[in-house]
PDB file of N, CA and C in Angstrom:
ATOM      1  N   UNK A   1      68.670 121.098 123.959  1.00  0.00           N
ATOM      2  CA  UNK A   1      68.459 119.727 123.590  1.00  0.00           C
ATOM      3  C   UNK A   1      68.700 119.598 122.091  1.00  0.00           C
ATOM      4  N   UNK A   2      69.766 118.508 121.552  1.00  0.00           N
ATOM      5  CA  UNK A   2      70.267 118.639 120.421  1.00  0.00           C
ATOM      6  C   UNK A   2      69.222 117.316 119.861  1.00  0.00           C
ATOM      7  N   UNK A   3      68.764 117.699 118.526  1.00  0.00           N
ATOM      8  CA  UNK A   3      67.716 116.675 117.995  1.00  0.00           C
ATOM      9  C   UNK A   3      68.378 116.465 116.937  1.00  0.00           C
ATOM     10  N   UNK A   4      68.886 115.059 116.893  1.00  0.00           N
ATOM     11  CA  UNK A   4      69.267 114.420 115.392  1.00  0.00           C
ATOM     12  C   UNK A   4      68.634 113.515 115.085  1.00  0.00           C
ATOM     13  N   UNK A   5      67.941 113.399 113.550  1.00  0.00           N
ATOM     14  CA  UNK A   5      67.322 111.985 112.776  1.00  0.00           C
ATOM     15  C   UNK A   5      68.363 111.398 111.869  1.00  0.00           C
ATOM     16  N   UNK A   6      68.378 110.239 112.170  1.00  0.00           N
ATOM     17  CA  UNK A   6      69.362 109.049 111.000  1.00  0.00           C
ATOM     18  C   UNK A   6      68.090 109.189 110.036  1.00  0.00           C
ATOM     19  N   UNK A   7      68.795 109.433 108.346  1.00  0.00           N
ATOM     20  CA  UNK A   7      68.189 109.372 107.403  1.00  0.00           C
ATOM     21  C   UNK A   7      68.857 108.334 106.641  1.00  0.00           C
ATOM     22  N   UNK A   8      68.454 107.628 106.347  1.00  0.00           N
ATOM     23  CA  UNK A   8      68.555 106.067 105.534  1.00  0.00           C
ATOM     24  C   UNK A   8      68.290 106.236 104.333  1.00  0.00           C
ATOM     25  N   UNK A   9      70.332 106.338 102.928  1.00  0.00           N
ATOM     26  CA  UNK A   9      70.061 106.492 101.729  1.00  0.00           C
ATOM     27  C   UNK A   9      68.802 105.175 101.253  1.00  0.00           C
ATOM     28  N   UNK A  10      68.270 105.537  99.905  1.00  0.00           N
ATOM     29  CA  UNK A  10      67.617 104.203  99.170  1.00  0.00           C
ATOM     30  C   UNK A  10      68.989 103.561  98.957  1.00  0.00           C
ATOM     31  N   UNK A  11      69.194 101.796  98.018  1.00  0.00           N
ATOM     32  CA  UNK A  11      70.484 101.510  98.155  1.00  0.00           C
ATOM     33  C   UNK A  11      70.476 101.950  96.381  1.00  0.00           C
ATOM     34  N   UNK A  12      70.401 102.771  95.672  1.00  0.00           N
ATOM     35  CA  UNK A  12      70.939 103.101  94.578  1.00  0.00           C
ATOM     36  C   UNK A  12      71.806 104.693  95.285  1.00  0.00           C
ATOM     37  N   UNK A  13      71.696 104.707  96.497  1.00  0.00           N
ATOM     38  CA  UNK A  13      72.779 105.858  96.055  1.00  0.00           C
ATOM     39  C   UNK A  13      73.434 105.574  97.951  1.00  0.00           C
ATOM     40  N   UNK A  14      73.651 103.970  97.922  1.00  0.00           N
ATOM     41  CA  UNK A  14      74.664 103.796  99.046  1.00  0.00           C
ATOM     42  C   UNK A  14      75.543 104.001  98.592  1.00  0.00           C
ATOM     43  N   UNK A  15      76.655 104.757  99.586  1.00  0.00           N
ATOM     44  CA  UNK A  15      78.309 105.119  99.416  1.00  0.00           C
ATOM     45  C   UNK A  15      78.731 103.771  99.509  1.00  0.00           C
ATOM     46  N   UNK A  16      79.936 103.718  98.384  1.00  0.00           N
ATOM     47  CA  UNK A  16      80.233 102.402  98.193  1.00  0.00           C
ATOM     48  C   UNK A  16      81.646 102.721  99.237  1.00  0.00           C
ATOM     49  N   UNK A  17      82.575 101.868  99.749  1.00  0.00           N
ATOM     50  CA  UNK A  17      83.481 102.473 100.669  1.00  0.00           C
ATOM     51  C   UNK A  17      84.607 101.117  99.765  1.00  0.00           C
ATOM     52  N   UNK A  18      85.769 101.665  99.167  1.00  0.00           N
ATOM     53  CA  UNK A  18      86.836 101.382  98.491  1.00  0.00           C
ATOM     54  C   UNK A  18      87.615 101.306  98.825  1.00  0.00           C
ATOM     55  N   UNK A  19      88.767 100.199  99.122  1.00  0.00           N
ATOM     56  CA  UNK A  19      90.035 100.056  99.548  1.00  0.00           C
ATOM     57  C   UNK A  19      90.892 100.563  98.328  1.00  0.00           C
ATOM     58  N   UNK A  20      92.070 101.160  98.524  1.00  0.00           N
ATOM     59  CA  UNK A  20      92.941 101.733  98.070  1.00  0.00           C
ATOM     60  C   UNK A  20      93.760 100.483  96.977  1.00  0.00           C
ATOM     61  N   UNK A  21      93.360  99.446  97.391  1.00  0.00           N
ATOM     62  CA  UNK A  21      93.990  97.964  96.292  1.00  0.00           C
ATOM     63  C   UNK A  21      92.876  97.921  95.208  1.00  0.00           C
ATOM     64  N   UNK A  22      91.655  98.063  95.689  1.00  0.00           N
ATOM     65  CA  UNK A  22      90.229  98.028  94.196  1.00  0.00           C
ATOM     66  C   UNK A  22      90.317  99.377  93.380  1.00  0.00           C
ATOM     67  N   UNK A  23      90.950 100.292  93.357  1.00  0.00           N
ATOM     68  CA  UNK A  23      91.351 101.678  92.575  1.00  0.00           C
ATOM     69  C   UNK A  23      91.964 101.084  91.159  1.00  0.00           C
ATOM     70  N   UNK A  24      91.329 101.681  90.066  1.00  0.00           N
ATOM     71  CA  UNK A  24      92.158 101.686  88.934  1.00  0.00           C
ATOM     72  C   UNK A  24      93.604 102.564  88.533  1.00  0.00           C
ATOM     73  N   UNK A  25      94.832 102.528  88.450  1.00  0.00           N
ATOM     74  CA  UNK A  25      95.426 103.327  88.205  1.00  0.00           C
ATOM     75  C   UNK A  25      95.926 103.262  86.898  1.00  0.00           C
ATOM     76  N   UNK A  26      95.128 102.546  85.944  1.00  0.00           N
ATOM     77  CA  UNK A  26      95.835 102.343  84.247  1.00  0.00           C
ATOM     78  C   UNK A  26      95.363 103.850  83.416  1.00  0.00           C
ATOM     79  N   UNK A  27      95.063 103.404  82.134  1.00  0.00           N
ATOM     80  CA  UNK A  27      94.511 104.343  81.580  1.00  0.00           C
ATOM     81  C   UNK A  27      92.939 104.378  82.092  1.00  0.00           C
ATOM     82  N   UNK A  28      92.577 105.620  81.730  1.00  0.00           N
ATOM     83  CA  UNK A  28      91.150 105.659  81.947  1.00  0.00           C
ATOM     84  C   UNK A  28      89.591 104.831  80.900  1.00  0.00           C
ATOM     85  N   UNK A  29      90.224 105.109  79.801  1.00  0.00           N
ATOM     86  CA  UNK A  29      89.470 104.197  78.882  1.00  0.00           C
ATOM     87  C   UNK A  29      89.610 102.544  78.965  1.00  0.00           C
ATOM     88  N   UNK A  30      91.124 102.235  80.099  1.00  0.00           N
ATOM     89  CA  UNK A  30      90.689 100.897  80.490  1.00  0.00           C
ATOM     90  C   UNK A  30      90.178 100.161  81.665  1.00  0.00           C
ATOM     91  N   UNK A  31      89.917 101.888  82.019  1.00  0.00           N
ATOM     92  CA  UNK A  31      88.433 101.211  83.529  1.00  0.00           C
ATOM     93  C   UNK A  31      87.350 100.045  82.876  1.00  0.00           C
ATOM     94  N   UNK A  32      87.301  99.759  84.090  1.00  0.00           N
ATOM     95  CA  UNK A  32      86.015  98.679  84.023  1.00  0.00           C
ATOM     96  C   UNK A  32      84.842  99.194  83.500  1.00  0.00           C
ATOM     97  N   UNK A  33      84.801 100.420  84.449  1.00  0.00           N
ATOM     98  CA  UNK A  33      83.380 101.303  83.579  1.00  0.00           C
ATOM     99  C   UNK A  33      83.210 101.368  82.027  1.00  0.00           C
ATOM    100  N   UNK A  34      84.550 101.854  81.864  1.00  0.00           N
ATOM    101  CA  UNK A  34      84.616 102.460  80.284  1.00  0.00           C
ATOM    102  C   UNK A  34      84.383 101.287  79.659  1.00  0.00           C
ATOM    103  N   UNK A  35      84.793  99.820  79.532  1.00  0.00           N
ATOM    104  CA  UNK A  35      84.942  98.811  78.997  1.00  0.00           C
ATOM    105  C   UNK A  35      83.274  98.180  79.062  1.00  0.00           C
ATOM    106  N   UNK A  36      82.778  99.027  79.812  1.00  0.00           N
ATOM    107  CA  UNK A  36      81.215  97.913  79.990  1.00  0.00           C
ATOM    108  C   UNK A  36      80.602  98.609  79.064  1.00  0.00           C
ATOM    109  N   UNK A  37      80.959 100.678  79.109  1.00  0.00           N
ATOM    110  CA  UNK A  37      80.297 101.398  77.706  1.00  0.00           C
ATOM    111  C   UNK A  37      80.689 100.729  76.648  1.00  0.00           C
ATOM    112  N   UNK A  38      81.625 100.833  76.434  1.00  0.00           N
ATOM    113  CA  UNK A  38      82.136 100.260  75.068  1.00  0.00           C
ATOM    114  C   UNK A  38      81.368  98.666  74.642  1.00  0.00           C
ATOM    115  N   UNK A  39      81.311  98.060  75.241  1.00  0.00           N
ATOM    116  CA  UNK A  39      80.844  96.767  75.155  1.00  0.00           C
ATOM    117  C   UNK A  39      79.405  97.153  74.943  1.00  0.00           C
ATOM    118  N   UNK A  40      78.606  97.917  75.222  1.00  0.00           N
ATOM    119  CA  UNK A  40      77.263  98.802  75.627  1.00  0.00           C
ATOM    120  C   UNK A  40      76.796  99.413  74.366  1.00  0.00           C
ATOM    121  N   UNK A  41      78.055  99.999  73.746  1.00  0.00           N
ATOM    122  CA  UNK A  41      77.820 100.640  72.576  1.00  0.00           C
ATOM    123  C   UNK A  41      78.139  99.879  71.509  1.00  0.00           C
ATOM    124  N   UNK A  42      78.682  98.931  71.669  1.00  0.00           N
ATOM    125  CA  UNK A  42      78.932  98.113  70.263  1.00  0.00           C
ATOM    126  C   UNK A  42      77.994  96.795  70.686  1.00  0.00           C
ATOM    127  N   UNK A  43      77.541  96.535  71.376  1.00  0.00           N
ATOM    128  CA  UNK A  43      76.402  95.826  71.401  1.00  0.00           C
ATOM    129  C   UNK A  43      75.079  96.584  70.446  1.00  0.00           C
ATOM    130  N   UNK A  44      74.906  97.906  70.429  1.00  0.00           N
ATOM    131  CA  UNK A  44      74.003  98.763  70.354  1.00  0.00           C
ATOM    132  C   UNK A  44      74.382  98.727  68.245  1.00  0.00           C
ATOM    133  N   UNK A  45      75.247  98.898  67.787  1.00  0.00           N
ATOM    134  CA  UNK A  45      76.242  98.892  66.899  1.00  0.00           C
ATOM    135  C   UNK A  45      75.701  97.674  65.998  1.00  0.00           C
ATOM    136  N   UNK A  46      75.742  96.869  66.734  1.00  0.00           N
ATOM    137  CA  UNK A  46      76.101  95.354  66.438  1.00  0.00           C
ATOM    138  C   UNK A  46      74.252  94.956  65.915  1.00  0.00           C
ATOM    139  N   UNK A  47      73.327  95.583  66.738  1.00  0.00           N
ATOM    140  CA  UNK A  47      71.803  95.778  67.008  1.00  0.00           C
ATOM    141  C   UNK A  47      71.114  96.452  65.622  1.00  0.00           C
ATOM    142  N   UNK A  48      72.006  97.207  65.518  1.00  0.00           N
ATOM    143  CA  UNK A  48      71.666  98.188  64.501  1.00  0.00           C
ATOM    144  C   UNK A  48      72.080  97.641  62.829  1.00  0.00           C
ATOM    145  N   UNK A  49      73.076  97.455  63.073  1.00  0.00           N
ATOM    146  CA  UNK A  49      73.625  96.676  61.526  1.00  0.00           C
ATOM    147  C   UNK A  49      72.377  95.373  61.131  1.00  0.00           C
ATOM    148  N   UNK A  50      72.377  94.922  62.496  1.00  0.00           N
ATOM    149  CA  UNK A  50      71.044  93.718  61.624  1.00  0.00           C
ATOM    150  C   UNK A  50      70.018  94.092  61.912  1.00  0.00           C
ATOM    151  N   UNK A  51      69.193  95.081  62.175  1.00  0.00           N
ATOM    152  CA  UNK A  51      68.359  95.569  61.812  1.00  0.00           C
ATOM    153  C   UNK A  51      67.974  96.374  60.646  1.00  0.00           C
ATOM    154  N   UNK A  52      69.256  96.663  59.861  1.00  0.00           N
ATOM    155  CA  UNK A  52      69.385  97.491  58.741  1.00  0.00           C
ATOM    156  C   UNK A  52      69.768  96.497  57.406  1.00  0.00           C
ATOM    157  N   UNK A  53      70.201  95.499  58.384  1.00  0.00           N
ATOM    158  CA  UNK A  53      70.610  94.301  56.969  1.00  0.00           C
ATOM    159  C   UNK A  53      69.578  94.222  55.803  1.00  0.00           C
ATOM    160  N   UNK A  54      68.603  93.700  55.839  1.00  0.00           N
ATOM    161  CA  UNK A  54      67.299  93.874  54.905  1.00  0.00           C
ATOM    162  C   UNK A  54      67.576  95.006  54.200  1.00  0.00           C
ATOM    163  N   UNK A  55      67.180  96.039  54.462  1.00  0.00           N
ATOM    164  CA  UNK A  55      67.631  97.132  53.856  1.00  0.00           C
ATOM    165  C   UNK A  55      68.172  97.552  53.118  1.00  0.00           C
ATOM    166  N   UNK A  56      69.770  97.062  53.769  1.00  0.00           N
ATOM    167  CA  UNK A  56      71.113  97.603  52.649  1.00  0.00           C
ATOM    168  C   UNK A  56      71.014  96.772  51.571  1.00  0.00           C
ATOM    169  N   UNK A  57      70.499  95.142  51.769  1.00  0.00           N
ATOM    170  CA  UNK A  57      70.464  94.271  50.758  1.00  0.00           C
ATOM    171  C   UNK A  57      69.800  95.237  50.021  1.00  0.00           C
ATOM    172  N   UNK A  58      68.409  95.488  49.802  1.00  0.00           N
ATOM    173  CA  UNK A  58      67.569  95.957  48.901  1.00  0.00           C
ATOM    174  C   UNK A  58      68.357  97.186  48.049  1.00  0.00           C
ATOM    175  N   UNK A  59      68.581  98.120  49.028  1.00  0.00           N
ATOM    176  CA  UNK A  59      69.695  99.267  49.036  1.00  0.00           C
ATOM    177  C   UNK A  59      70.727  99.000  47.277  1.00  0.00           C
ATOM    178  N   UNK A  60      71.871  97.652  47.608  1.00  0.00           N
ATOM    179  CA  UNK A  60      72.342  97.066  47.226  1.00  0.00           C
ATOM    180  C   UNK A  60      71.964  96.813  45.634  1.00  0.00           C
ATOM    181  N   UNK A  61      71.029  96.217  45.820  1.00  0.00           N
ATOM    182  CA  UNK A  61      70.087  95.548  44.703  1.00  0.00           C
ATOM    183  C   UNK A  61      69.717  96.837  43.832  1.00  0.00           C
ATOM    184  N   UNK A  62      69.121  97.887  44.341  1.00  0.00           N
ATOM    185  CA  UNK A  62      68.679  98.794  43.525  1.00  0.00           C
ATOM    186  C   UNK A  62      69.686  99.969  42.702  1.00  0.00           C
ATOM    187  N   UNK A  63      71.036 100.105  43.490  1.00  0.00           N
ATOM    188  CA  UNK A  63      71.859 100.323  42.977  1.00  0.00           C
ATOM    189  C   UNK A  63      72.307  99.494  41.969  1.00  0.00           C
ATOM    190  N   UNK A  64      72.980  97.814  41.931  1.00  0.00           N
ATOM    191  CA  UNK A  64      73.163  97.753  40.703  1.00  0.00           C
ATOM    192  C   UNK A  64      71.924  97.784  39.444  1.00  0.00           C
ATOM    193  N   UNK A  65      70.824  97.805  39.960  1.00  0.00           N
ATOM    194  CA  UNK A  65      69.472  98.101  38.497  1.00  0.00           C
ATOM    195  C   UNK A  65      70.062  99.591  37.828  1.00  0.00           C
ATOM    196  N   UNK A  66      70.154 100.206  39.208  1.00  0.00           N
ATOM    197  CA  UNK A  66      70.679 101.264  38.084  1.00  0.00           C
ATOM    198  C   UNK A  66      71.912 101.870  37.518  1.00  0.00           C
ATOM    199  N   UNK A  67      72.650 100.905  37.777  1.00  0.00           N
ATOM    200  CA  UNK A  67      73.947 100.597  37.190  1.00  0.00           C
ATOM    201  C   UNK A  67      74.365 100.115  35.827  1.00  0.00           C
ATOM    202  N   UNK A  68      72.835  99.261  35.397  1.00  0.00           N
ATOM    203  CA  UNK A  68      72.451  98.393  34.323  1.00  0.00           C
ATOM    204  C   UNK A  68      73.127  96.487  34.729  1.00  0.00           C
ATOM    205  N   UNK A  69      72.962  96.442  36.147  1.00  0.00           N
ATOM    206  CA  UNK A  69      73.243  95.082  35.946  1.00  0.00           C
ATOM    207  C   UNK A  69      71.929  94.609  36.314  1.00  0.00           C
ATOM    208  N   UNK A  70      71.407  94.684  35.256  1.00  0.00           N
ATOM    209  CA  UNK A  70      70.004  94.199  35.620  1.00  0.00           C
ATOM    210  C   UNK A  70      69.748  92.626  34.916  1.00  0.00           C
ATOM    211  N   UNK A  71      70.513  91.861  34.563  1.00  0.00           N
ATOM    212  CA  UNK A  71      70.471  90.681  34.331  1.00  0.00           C
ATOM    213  C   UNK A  71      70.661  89.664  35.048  1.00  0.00           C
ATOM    214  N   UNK A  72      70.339  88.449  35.329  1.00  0.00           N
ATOM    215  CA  UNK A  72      70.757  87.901  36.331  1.00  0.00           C
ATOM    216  C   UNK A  72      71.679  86.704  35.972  1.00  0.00           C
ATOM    217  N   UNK A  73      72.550  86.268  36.631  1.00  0.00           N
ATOM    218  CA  UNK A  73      73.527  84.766  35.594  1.00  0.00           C
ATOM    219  C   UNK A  73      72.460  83.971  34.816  1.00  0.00           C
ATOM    220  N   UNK A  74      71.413  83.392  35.254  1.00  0.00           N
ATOM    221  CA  UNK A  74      71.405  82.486  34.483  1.00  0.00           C
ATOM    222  C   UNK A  74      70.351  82.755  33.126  1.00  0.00           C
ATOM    223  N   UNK A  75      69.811  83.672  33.100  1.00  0.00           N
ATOM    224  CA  UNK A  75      69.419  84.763  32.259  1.00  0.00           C
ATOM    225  C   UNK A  75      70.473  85.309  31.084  1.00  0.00           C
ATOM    226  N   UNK A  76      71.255  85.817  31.575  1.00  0.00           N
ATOM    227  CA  UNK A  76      72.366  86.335  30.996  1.00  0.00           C
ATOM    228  C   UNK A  76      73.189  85.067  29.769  1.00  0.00           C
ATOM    229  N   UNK A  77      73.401  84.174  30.749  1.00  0.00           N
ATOM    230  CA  UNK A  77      74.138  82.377  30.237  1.00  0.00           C
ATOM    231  C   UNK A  77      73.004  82.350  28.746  1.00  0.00           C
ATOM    232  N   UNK A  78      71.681  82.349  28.675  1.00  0.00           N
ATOM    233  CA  UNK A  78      70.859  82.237  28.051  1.00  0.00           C
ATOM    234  C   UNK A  78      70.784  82.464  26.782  1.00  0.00           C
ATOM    235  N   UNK A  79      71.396  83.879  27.265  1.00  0.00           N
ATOM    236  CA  UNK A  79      71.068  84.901  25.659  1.00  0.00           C
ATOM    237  C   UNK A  79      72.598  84.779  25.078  1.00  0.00           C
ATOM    238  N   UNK A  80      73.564  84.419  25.961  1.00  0.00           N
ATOM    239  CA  UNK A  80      75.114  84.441  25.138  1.00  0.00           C
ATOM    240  C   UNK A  80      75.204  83.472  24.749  1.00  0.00           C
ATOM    241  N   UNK A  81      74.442  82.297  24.774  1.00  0.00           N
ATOM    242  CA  UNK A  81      74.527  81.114  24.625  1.00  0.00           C
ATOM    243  C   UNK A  81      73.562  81.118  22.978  1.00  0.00           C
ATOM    244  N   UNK A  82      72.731  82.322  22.688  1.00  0.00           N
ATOM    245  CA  UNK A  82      72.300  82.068  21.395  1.00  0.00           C
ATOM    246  C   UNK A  82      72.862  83.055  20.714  1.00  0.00           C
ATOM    247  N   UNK A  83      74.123  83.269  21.525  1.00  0.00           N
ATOM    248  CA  UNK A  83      74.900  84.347  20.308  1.00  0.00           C
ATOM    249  C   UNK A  83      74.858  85.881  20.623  1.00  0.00           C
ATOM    250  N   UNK A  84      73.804  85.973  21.611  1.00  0.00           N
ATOM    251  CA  UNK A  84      73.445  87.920  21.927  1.00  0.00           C
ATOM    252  C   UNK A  84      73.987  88.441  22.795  1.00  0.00           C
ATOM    253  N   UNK A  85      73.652  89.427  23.044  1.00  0.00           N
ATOM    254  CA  UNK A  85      74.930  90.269  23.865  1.00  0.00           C
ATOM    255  C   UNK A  85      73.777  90.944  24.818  1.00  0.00           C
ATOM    256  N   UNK A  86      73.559  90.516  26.157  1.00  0.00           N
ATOM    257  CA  UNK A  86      72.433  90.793  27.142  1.00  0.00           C
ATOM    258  C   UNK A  86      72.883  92.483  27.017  1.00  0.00           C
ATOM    259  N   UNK A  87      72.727  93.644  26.205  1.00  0.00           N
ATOM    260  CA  UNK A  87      72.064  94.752  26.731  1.00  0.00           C
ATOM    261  C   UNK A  87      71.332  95.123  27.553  1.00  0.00           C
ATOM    262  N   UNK A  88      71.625  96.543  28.010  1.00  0.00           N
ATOM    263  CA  UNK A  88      70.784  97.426  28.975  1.00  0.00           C
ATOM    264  C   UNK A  88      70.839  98.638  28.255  1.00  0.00           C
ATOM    265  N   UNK A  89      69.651  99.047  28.405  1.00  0.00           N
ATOM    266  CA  UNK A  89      69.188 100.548  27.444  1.00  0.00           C
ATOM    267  C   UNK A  89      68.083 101.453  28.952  1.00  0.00           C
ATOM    268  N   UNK A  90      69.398 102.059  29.758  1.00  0.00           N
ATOM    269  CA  UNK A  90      68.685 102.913  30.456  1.00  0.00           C
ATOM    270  C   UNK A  90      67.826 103.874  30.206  1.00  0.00           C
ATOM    271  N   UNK A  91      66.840 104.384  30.421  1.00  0.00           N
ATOM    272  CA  UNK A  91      65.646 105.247  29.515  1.00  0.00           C
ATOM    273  C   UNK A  91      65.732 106.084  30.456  1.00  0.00           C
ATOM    274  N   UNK A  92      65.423 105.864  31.809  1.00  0.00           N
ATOM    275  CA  UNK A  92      64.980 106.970  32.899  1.00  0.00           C
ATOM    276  C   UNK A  92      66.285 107.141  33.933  1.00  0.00           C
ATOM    277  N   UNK A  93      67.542 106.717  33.471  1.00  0.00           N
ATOM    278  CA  UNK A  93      68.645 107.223  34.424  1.00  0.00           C
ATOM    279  C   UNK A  93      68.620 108.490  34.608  1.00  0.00           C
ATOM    280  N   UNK A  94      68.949 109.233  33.950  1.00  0.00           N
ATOM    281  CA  UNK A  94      69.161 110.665  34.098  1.00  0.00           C
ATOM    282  C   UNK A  94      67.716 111.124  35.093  1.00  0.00           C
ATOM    283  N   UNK A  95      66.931 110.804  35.074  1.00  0.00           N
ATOM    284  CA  UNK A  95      65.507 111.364  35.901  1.00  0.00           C
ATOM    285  C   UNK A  95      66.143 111.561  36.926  1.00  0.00           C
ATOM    286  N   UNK A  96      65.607 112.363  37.805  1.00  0.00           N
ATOM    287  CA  UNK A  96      65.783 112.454  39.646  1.00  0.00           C
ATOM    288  C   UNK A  96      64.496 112.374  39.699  1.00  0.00           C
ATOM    289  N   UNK A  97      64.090 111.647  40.848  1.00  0.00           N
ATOM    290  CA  UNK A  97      62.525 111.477  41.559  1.00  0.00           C
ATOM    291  C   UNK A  97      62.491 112.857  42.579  1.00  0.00           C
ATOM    292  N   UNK A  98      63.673 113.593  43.115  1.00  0.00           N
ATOM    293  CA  UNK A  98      63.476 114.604  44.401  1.00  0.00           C
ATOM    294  C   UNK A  98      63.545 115.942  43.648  1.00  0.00           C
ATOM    295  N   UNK A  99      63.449 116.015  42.508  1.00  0.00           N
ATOM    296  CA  UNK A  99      63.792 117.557  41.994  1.00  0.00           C
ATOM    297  C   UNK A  99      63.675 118.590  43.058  1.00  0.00           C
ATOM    298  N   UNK A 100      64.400 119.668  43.109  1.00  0.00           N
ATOM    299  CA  UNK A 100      63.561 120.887  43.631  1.00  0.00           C
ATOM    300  C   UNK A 100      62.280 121.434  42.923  1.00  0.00           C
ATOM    301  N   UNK A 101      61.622 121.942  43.457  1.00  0.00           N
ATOM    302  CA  UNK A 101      60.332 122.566  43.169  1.00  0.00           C
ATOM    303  C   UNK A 101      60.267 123.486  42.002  1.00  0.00           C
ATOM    304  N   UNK A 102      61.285 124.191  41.950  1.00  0.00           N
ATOM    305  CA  UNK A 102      61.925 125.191  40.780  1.00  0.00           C
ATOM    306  C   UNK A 102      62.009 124.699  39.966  1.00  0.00           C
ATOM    307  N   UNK A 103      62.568 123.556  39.396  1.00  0.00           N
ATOM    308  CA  UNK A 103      63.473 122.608  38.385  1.00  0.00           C
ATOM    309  C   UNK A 103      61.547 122.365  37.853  1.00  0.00           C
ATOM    310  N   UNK A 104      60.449 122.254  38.550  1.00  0.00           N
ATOM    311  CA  UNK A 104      59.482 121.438  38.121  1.00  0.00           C
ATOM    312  C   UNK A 104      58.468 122.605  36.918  1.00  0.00           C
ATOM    313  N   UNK A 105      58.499 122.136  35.899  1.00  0.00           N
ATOM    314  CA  UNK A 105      57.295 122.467  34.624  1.00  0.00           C
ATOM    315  C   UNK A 105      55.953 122.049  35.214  1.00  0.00           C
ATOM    316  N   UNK A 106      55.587 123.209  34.177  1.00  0.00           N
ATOM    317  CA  UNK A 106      53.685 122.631  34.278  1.00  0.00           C
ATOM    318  C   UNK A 106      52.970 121.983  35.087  1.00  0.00           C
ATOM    319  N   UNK A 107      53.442 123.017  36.351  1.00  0.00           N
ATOM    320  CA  UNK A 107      52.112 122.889  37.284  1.00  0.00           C
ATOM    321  C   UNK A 107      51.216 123.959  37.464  1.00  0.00           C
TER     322      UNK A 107
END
């Protein structure tokens, strides 16, 4: 006596059954699949840049301070306007805040 049970996939892993006309035959990076990653990952891309926006502004900003454009236009308009020449007198450029441990005196 031959005993068989029908086992019933869940439907995340039903066999999908494909006619030979729904087949991609282009390149592979211009499957549908590939095109939904891509769209997937530059969505992700796209997520990330403005979440970092704030940031780079500040980023931005603190680079030119220590560049010496630390004046701002209408500041600047101010002092050329009574004849002066808006200077910057960097004091602590040369510092590094991360020294190595070695590099550090008197502890």
């Amino acid at each position: 006596m031959a005993y068989s049970k029908k086992i019933r996939r869940p439907l995340s892993q039903e066999v999908a059954v494909v006619s030979e006309a729904d087949v991609f035959t282009g390149n592979p990076l211009d499957s549908p699949e590939s095109l939904k990653r891509f769209q997937q990952i530059e969505d992700w891309w796209y997520q990330a840049r403005q979440a970092q926006a704030m940031n780079r502004y500040e980023q931005a900003l603190d680079q030119d301070f220590h560049d010496g454009l630390q004046w701002n236009d209408d500041d600047r308009k101010v002092v050329e306007d009574r004849g002066q020449v808006a200077c910057v007198f960097n004091l602590i450029k040369g510092l590094s805040v991360n020294r190595p441990f070695r590099d550090r005196t008197g502890f």
